[in-house]
N, C-alpha and C. Protein backbone atom coordinates (compact mmCIF):
# COMPACT_ATOMS: atom_id res chain seq x y z
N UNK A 1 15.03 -4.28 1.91
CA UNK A 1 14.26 -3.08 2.17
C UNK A 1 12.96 -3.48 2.85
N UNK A 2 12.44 -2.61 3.58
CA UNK A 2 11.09 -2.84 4.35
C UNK A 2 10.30 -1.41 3.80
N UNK A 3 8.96 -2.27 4.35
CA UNK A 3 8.12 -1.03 4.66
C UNK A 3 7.42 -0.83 5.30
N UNK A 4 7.87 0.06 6.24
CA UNK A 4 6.84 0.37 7.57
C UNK A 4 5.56 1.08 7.32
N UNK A 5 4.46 0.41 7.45
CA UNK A 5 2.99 1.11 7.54
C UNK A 5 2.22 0.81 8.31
N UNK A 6 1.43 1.97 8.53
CA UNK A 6 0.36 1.94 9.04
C UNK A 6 -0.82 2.50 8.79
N UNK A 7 -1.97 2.07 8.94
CA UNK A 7 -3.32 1.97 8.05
C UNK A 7 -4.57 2.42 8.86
N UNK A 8 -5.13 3.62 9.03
CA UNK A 8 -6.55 3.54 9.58
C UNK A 8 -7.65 3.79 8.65
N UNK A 9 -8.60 4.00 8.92
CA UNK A 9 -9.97 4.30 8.51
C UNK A 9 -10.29 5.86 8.75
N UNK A 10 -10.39 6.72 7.64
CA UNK A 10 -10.58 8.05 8.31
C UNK A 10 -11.22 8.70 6.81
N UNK A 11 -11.36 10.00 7.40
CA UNK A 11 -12.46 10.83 6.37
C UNK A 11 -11.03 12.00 6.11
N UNK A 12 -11.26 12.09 4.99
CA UNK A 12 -10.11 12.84 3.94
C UNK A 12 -9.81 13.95 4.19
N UNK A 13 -11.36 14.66 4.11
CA UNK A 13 -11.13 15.97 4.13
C UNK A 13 -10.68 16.58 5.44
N UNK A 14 -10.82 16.22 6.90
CA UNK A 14 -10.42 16.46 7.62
C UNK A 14 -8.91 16.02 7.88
N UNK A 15 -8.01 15.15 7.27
CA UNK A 15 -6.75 14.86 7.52
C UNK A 15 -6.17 15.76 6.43
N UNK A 16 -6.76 15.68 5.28
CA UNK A 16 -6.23 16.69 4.39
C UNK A 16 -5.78 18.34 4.94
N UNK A 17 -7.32 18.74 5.62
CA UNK A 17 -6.63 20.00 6.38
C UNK A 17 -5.99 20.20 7.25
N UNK A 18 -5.36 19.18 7.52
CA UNK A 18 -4.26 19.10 8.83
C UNK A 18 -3.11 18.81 8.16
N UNK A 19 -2.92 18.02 7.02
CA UNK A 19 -1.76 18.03 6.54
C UNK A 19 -1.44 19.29 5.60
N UNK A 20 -2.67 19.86 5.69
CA UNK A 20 -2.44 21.87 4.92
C UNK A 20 -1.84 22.19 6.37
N UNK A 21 -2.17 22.08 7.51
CA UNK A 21 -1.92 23.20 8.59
C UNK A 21 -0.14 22.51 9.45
N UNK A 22 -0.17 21.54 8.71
CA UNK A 22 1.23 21.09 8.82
C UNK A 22 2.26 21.06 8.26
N UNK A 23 1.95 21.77 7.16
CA UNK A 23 2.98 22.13 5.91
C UNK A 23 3.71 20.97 5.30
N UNK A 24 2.65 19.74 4.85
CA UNK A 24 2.87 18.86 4.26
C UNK A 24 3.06 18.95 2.74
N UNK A 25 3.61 18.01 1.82
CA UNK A 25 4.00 18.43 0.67
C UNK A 25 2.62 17.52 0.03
N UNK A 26 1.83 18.42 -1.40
CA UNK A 26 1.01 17.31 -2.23
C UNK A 26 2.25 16.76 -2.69
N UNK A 27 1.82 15.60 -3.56
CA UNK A 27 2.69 14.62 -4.36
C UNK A 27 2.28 13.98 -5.30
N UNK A 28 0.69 14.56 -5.70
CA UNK A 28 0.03 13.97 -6.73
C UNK A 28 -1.04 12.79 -6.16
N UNK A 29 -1.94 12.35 -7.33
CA UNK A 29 -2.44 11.43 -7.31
C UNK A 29 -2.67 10.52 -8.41
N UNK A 30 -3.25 9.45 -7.77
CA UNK A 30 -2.91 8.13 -9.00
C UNK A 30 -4.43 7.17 -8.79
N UNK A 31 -4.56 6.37 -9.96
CA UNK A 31 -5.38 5.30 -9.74
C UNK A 31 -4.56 4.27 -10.18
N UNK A 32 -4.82 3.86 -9.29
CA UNK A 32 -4.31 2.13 -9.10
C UNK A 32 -5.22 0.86 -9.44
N UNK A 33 -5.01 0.04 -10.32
CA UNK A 33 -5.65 -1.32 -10.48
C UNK A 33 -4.28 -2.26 -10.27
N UNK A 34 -4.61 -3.43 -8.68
CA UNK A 34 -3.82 -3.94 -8.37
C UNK A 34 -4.45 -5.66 -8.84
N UNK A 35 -4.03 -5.90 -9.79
CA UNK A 35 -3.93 -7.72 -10.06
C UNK A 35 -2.97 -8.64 -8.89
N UNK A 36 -3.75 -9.26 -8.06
CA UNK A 36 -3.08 -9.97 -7.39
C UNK A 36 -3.00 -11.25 -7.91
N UNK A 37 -2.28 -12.24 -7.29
CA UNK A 37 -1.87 -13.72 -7.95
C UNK A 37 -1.84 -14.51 -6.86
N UNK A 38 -2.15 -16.04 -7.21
CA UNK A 38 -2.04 -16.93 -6.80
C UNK A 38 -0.66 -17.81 -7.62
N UNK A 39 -0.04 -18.20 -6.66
CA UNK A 39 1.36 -19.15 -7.27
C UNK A 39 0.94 -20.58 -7.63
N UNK A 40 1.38 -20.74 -8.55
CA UNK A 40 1.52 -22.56 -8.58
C UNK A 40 1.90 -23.63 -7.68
N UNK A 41 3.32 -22.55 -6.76
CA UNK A 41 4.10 -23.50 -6.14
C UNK A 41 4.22 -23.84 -4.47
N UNK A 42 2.73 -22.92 -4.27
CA UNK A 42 3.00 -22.42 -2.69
C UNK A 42 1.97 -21.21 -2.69
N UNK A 43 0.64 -21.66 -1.56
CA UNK A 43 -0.22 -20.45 -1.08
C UNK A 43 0.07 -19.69 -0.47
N UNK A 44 -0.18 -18.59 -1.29
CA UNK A 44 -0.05 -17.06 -0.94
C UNK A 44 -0.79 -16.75 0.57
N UNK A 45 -1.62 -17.22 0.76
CA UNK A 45 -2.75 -16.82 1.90
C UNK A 45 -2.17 -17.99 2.69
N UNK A 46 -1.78 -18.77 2.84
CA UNK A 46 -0.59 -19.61 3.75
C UNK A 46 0.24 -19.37 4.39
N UNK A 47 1.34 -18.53 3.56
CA UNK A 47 2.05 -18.21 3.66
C UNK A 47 2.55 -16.26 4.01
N UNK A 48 1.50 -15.79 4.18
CA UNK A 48 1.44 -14.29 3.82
C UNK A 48 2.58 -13.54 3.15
N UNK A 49 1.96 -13.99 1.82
CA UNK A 49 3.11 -13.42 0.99
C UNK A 49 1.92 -12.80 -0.30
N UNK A 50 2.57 -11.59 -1.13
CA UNK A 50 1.72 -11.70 -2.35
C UNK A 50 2.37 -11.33 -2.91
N UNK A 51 2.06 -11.34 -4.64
CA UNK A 51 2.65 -10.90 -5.71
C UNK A 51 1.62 -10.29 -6.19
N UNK A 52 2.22 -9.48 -7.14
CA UNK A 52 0.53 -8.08 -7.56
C UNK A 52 1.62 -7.30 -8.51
N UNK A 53 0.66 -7.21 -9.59
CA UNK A 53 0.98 -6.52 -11.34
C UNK A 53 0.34 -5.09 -10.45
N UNK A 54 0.75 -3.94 -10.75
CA UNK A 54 -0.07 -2.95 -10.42
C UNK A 54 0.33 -2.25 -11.49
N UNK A 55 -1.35 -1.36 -12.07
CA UNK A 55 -1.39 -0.49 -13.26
C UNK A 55 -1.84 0.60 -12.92
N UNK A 56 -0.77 1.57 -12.70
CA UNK A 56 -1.08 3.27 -12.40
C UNK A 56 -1.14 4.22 -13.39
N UNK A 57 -2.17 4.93 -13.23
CA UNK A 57 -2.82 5.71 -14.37
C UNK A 57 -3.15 7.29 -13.44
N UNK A 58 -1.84 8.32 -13.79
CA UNK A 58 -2.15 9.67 -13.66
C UNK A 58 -2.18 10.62 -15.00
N UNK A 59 -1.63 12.15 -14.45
CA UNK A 59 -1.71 12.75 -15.94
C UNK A 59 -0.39 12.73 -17.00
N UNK A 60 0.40 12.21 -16.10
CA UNK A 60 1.23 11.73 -16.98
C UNK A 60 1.19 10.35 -18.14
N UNK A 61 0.30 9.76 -17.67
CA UNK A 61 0.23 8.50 -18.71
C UNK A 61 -0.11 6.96 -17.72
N UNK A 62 0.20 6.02 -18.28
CA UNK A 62 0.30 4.78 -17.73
C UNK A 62 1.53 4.16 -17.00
N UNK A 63 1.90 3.72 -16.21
CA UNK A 63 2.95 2.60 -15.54
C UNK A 63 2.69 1.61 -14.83
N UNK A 64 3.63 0.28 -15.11
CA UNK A 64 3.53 -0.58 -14.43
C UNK A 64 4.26 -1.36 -13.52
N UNK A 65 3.80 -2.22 -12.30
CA UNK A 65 4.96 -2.49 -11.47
C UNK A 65 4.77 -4.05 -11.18
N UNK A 66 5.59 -4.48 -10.87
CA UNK A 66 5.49 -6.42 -10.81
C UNK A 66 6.33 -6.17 -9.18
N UNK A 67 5.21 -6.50 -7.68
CA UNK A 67 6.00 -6.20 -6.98
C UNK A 67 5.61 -7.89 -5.69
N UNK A 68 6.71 -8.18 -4.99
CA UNK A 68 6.19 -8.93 -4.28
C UNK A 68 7.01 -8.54 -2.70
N UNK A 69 5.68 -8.82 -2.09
CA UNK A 69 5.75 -8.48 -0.90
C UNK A 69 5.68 -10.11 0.14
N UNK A 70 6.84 -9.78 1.02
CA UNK A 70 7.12 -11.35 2.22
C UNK A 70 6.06 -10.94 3.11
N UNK A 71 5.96 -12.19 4.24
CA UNK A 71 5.08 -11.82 4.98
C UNK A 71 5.41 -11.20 5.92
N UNK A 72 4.72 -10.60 7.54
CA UNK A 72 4.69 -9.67 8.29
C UNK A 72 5.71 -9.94 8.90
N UNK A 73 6.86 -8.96 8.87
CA UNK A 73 7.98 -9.38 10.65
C UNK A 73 7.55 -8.73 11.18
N UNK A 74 6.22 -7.93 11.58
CA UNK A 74 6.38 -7.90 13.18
C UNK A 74 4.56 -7.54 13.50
N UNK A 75 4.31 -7.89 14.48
CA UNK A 75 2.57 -8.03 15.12
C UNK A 75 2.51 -6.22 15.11
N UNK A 76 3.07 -5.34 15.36
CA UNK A 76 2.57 -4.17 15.57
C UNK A 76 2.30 -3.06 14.55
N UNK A 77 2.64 -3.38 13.13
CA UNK A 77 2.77 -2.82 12.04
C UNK A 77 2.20 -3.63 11.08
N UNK A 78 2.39 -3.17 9.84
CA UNK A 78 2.18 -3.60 8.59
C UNK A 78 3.42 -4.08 7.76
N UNK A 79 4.82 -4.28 8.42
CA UNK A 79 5.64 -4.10 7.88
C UNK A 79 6.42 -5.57 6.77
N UNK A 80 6.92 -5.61 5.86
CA UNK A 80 6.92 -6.35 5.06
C UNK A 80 8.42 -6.36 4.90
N UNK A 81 9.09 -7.32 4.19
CA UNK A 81 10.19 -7.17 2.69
C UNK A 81 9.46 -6.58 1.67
N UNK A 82 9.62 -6.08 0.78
CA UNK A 82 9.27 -6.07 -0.56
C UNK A 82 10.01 -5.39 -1.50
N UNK A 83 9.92 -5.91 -2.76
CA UNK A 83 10.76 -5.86 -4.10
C UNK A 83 10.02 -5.49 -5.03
N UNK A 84 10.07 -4.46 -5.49
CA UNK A 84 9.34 -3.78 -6.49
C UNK A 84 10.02 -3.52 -7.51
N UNK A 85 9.65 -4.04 -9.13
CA UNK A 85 10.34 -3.14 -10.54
C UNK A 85 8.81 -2.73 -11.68
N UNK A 86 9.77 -1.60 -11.55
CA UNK A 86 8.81 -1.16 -12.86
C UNK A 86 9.07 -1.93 -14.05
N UNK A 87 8.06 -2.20 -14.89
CA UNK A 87 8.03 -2.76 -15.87
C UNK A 87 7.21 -2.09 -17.18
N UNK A 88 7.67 -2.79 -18.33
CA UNK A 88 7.25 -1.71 -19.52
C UNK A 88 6.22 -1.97 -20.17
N UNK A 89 5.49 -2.82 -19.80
CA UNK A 89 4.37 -3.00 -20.78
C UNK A 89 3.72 -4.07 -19.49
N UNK A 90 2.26 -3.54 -19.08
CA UNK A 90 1.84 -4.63 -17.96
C UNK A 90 1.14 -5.61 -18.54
N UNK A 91 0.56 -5.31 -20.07
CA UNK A 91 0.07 -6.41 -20.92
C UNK A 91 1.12 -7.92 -20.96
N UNK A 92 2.41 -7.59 -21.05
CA UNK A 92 3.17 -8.41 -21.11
C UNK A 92 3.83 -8.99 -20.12
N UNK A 93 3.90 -7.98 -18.87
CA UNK A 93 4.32 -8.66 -17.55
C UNK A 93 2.95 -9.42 -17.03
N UNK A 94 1.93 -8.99 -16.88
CA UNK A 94 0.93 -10.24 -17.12
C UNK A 94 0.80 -11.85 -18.06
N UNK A 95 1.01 -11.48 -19.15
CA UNK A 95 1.19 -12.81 -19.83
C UNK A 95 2.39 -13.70 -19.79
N UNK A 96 3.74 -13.04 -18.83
CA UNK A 96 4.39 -13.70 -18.30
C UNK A 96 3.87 -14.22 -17.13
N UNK A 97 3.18 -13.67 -15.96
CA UNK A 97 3.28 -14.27 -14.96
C UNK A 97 1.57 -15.41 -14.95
N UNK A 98 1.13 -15.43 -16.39
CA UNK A 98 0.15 -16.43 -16.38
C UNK A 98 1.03 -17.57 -17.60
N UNK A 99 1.80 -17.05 -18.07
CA UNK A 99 3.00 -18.22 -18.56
C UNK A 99 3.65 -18.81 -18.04
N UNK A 100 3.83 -18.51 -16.76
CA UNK A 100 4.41 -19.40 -15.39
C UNK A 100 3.48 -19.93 -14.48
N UNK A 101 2.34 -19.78 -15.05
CA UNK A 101 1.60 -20.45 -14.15
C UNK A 101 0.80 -19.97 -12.87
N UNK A 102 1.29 -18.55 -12.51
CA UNK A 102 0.40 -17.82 -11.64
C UNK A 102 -0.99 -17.56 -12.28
N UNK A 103 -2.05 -17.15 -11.41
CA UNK A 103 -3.36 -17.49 -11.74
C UNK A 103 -4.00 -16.17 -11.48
N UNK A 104 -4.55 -15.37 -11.46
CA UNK A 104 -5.47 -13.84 -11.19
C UNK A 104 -6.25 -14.25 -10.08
N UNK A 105 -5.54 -13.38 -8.73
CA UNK A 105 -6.88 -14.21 -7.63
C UNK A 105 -7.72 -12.79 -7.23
N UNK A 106 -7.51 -11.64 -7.48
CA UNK A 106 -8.35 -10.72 -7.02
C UNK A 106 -7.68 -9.14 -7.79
N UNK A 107 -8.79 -8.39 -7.51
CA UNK A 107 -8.38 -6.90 -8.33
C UNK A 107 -8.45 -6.11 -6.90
N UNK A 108 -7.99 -5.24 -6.89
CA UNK A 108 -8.24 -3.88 -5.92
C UNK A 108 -7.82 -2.81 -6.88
N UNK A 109 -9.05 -2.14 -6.53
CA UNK A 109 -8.62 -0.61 -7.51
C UNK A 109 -8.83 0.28 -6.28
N UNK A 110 -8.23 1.07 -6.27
CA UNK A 110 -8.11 2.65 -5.63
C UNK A 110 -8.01 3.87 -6.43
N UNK A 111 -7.86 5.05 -5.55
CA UNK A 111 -7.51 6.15 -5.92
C UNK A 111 -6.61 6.63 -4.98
N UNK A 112 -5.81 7.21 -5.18
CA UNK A 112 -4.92 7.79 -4.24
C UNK A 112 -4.34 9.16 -4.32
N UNK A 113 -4.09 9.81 -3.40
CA UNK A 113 -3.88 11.01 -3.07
C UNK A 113 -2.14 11.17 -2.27
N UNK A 114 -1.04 11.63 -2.60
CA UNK A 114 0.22 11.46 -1.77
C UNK A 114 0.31 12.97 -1.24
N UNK A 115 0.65 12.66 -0.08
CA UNK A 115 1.35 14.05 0.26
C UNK A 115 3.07 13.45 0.90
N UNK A 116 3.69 14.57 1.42
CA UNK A 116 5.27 14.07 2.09
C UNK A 116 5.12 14.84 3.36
N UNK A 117 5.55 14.35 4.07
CA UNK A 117 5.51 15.09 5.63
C UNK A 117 6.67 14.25 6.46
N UNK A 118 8.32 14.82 6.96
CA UNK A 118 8.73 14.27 7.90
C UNK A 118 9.11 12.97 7.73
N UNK A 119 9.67 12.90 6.16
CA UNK A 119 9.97 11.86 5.99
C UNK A 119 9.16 9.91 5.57
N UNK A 120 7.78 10.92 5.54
CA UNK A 120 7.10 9.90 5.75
C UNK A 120 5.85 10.31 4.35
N UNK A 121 5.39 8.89 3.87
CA UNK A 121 4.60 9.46 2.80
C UNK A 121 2.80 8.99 3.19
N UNK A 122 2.46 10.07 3.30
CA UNK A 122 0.89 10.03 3.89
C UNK A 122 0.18 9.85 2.48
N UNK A 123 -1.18 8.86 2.82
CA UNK A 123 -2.05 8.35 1.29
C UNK A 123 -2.98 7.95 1.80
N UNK A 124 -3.67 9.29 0.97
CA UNK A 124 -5.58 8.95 1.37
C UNK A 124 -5.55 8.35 0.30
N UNK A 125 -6.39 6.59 0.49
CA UNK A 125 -7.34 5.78 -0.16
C UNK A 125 -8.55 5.89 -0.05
N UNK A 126 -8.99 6.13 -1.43
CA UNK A 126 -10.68 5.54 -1.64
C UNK A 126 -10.07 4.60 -2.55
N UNK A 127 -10.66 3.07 -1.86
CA UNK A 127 -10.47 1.57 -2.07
C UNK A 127 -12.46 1.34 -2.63
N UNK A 128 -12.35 0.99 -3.84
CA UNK A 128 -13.60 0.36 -4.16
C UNK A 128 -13.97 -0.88 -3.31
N UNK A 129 -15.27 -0.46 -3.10
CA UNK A 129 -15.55 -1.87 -2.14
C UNK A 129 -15.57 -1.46 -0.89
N UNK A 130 -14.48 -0.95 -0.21
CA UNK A 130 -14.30 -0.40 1.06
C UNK A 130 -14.22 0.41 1.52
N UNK A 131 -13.92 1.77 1.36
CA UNK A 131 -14.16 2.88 1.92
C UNK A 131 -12.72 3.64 1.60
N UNK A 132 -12.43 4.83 2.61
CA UNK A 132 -11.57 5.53 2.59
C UNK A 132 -10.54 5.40 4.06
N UNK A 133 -8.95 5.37 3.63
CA UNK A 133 -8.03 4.85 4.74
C UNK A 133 -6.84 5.94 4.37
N UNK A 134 -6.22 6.19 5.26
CA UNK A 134 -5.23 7.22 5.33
C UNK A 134 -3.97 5.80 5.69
N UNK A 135 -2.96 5.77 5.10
CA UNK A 135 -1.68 4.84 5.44
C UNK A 135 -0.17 6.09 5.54
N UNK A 136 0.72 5.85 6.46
CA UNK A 136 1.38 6.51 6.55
C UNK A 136 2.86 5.67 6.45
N UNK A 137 3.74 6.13 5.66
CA UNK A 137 4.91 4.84 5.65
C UNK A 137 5.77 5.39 5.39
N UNK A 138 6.98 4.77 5.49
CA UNK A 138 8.21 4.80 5.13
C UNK A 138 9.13 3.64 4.67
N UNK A 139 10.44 3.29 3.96
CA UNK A 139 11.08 2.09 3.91
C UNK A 139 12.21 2.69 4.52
N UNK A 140 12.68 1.11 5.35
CA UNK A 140 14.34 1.62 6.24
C UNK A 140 14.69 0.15 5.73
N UNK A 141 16.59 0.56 5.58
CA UNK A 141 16.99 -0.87 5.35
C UNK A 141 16.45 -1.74 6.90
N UNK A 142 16.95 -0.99 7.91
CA UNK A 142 16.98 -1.77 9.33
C UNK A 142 15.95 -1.00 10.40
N UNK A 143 15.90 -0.64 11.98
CA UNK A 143 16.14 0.18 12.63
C UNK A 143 14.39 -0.16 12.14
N UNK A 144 13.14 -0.72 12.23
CA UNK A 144 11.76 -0.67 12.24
C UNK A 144 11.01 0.02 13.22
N UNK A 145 11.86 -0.29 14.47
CA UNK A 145 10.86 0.05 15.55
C UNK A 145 10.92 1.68 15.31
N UNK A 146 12.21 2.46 15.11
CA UNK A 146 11.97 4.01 14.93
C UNK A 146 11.00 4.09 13.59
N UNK A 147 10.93 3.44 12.82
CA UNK A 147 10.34 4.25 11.98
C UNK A 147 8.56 3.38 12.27
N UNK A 148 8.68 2.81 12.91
CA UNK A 148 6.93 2.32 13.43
C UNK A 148 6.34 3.37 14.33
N UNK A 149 6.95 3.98 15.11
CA UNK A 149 6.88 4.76 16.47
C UNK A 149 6.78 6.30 15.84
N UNK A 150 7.41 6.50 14.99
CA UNK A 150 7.91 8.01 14.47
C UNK A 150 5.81 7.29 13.19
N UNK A 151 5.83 6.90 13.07
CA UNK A 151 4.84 6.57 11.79
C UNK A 151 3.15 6.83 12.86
N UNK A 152 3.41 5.94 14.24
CA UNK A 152 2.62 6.27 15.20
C UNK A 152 2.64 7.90 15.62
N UNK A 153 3.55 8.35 15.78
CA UNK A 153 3.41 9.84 16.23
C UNK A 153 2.79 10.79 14.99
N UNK A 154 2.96 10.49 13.91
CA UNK A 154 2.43 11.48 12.87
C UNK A 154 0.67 10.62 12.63
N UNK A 155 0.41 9.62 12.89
CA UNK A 155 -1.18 9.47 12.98
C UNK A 155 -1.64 10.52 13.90
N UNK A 156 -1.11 10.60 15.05
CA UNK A 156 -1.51 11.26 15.94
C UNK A 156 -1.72 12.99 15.61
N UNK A 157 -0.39 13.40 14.59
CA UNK A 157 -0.39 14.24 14.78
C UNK A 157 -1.67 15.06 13.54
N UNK A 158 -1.68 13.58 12.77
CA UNK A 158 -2.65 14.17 12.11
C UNK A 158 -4.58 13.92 13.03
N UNK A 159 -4.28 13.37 13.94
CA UNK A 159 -5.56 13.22 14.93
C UNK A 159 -6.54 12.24 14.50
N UNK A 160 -5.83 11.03 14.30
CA UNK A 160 -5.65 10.02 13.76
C UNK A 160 -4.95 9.23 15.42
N UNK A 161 -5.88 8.00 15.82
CA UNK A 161 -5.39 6.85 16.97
C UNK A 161 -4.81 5.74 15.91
N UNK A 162 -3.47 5.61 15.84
CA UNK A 162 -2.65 4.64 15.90
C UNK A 162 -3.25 2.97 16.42
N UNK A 163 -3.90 3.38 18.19
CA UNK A 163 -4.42 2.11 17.90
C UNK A 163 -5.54 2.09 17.20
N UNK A 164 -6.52 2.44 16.47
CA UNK A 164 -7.68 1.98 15.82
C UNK A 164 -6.76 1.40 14.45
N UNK A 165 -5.58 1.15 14.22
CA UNK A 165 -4.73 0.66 12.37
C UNK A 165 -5.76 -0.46 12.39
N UNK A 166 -5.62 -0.74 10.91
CA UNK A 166 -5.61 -1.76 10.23
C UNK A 166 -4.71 -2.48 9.66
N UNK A 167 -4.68 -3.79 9.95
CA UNK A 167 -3.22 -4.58 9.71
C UNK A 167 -3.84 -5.55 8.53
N UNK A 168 -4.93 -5.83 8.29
CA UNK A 168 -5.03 -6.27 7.08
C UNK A 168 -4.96 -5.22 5.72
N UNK A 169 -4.63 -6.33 4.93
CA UNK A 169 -4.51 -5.19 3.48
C UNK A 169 -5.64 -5.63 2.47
N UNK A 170 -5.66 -4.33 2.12
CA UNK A 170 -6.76 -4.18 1.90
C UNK A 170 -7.21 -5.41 0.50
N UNK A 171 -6.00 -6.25 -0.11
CA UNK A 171 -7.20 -7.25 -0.66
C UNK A 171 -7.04 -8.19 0.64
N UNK A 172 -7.12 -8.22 1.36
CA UNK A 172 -7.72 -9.28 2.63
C UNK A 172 -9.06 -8.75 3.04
N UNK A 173 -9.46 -7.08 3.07
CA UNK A 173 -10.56 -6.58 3.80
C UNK A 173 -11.45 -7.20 2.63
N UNK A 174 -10.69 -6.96 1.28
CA UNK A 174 -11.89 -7.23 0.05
C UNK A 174 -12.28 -8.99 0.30
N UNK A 175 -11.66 -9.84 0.36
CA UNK A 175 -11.70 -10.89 0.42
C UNK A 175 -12.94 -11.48 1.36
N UNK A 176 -12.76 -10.87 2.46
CA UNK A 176 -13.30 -11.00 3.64
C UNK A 176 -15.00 -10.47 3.93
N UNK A 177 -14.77 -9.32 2.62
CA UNK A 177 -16.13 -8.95 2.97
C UNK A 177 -17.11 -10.03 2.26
């Protein structure tokens, strides 16, 4: 599985009312605290790869996910492998993955906002530390370039430039600052 994204920098309230005047679906929102890791066996920042515990907290309650993401196939996207499972207790999927020897290399917390539009799931971030980013994505088993191009046309359509993305993620922007 992949996931095609793409990432700009934008102000909420104005994409928000475009995804009202586009008859986009809400989908809720969440806060996210993402634990990223360093491996024992092989750098992550080497290799562009990460692994990350993520702990989501809406009004439904708590969940957690143990997900790892390969590095970039392709220069024009954000697009990845990645393998994601929910897991039942993140207290404990943590003290597994520091029982193997992975190490805590950074936090990112957000807030997030989902809507659905066209197949595609639009998410205003407010990222502590960094600001606010609209990402627009989808996963395809195959077939990237349609869903990179179709992901480019709905930035647009939300009036949003495609080229201004951001291809780093956002614990790289944190890192960096």
């Amino acid at each position: 599985m992949y996931e095609v994204e793409l990432k700009v920098e934008a102000d909420h309230d104005a994409v928000r009312a475009r995804l009202d005047e586009l008859g986009a679906t809400h989908d809720g929102r969440v806060q996210q605290v993402d634990t990223y890791y360093d491996a024992p066996h092989r750098n992550f920042a080497e290799t562009d790869e990460a692994f990350r515990l993520r702990r989501e907290h809406d009004e439904a309650g708590e969940t957690a996910k143990l997900t790892y993401k390969g590095p970039l196939v392709e220069v024009e996207s954000k697009t990845r492998e990645e393998h994601e499972v929910e897991v039942d207790d993140g207290e404990e999927a943590a003290a597994i993955a520091d029982g193997l020897g992975f190490t805590p290399a950074a936090t990112v917390e957000k807030d997030r906002e989902f809507y659905r539009l066209d197949g595609y799931t639009v998410t205003l971030d407010s990222v502590e530390g960094l600001g606010t980013y609209v990402e627009v994505e989808t996963e395809v088993e195959t077939d990237i370039e349609p869903a990179r191009e179709g992901a480019k046309e709905l930035l647009r359509r939300l009036d949003l430039d495609p080229d201004e993305q951001v291809r780093t993620s956002y614990l790289g922007l944190l890192l960096a600052s």
